[in-house]
Protein backbone atom coordinates (compact mmCIF):
# COMPACT_ATOMS: atom_id res chain seq x y z
CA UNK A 1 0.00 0.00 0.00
CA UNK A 2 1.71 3.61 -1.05
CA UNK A 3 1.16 5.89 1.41
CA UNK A 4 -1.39 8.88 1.18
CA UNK A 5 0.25 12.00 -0.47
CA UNK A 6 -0.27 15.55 1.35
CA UNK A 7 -0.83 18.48 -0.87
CA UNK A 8 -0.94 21.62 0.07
CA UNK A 9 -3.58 23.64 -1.80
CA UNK A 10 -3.98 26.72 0.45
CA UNK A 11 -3.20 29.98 -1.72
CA UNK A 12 -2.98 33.93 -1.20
CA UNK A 13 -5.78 36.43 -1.91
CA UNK A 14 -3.39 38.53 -4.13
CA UNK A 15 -2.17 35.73 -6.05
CA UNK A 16 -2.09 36.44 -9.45
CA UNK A 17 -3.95 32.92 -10.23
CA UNK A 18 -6.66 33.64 -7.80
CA UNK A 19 -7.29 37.57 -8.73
CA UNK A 20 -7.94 36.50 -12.85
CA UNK A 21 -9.56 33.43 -11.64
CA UNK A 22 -11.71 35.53 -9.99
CA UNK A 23 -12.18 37.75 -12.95
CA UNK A 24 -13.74 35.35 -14.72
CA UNK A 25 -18.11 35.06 -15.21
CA UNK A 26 -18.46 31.99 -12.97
CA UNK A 27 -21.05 30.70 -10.94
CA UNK A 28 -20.05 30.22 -6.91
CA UNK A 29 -21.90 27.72 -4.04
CA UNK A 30 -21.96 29.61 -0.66
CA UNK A 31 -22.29 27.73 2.61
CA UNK A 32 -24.23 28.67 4.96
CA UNK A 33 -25.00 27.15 8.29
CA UNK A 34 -28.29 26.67 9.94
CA UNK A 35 -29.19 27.55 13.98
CA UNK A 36 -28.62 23.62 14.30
CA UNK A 37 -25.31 22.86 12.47
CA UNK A 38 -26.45 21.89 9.18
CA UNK A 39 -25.39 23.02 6.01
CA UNK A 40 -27.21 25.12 3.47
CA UNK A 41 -25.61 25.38 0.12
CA UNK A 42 -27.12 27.49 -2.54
CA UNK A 43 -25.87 28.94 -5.91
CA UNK A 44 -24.56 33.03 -5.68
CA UNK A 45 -22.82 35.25 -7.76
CA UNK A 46 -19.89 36.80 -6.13
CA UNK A 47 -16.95 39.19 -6.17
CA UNK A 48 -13.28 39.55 -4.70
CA UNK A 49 -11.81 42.46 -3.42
CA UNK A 50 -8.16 41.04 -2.82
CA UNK A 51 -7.21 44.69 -1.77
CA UNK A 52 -9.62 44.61 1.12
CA UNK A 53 -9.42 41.01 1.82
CA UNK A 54 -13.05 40.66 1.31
CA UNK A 55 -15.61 38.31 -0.81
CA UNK A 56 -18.92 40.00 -1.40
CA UNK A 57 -22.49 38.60 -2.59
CA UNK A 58 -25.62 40.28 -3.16
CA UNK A 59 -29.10 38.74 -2.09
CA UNK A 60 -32.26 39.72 -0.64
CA UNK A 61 -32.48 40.38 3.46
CA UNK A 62 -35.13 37.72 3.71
CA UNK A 63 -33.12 34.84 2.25
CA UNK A 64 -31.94 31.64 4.10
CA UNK A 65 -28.79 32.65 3.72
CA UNK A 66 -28.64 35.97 4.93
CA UNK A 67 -31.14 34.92 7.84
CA UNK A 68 -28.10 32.29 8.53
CA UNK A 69 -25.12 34.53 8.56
CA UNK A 70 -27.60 37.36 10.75
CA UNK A 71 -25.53 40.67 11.38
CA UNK A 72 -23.56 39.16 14.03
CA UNK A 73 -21.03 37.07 11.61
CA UNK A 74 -21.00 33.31 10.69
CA UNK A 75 -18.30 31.11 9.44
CA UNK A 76 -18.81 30.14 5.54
CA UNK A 77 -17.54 28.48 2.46
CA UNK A 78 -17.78 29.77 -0.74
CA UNK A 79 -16.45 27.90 -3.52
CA UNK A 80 -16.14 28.43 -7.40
CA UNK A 81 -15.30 25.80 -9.76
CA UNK A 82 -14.11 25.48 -13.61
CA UNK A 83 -13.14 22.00 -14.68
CA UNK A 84 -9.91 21.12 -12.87
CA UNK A 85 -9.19 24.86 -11.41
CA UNK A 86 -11.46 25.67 -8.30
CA UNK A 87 -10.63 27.81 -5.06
CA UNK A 88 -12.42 27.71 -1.87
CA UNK A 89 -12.93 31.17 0.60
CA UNK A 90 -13.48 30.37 4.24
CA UNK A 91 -14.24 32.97 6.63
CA UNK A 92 -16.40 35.03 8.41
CA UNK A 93 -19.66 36.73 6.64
CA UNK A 94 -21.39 39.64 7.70
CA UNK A 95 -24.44 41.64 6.21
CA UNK A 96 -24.44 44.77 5.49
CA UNK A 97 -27.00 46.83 4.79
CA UNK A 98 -25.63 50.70 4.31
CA UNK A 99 -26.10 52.25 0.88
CA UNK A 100 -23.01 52.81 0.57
CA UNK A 101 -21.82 49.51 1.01
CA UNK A 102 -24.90 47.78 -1.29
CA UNK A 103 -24.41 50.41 -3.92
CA UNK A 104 -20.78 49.05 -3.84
CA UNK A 105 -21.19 45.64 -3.94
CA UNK A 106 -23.65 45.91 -6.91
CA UNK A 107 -21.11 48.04 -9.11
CA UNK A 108 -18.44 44.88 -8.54
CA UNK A 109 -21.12 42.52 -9.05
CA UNK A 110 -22.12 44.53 -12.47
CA UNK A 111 -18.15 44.66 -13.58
CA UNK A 112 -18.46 40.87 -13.06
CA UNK A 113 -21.67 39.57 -14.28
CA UNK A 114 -23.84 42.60 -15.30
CA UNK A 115 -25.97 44.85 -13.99
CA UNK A 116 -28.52 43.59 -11.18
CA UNK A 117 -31.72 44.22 -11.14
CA UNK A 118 -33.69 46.43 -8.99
CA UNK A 119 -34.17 45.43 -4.94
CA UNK A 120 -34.68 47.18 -2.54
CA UNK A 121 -34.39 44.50 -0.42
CA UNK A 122 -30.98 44.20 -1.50
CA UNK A 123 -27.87 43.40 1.47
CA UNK A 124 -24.22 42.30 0.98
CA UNK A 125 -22.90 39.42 2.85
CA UNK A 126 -19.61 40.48 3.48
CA UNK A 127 -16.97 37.95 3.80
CA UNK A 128 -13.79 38.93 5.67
CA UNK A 129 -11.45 35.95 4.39
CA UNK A 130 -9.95 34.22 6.31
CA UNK A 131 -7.74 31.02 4.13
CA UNK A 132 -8.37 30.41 0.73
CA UNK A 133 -7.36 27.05 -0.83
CA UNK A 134 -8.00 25.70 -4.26
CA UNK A 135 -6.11 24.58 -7.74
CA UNK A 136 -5.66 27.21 -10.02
């Protein structure tokens, strides 16, 4: 029996492999947890600010997953993947609800995808990043 092979796939925000990555129109899964432990994964659009250190997605306040991270922060996953490349963001999300801030979010959003439509309902879950890791 060959013993199991480590890799190490944790990477830096301001890599150059993770900023185009992240450039790129993809889909992302976000992880959420529940009061009781479970997981909720659901589909998101998203954006990285590797200047700040932040992820960002935009959703409606009365979502699962924004009732799940709550204002008070919760640990999440979000994860994009293309074939063989995919990273992974862990850290700690936040929503935010400021003007400022969602007006923000939706301009980076825009730049990635295109413009959102109207909501004002809209919030950002902030995601201060903790460790990415991923093959890129």
């Amino acid at each position: 029996m060959q013993p199991v092979r480590s890799v190490d796939h944790r990477l830096s925000v301001d890599d150059p492999r993770v900023v185009a990555f992240w450039r790129e129109r993809h889909l992302c899964t976000l992880t959420t947890l529940f009061p009781d432990g479970r997981p909720h994964v659901v589909p998101v659009g998203a954006t990285l600010d590797p200047a700040a250190g932040l992820a960002r997605v935009i959703t409606s306040a009365g979502t699962v997953k924004a009732r799940n991270i709550a204002a008070d922060g919760s640990p999440v996953a979000l994860c994009q993947v293309d074939g063989r490349r995919w990273t992974t963001i862990e850290g700690t999300a936040f929503v935010r609800t400021s003007p400022a801030e969602v007006a923000d979010a939706e301009a980076r959003y825009a730049e990635r995808y295109r413009p959102p439509r109207p909501n004002p309902e809209r919030v950002v879950l902030e995601i201060a990043i903790d460790r990415i890791i991923g093959g890129v």
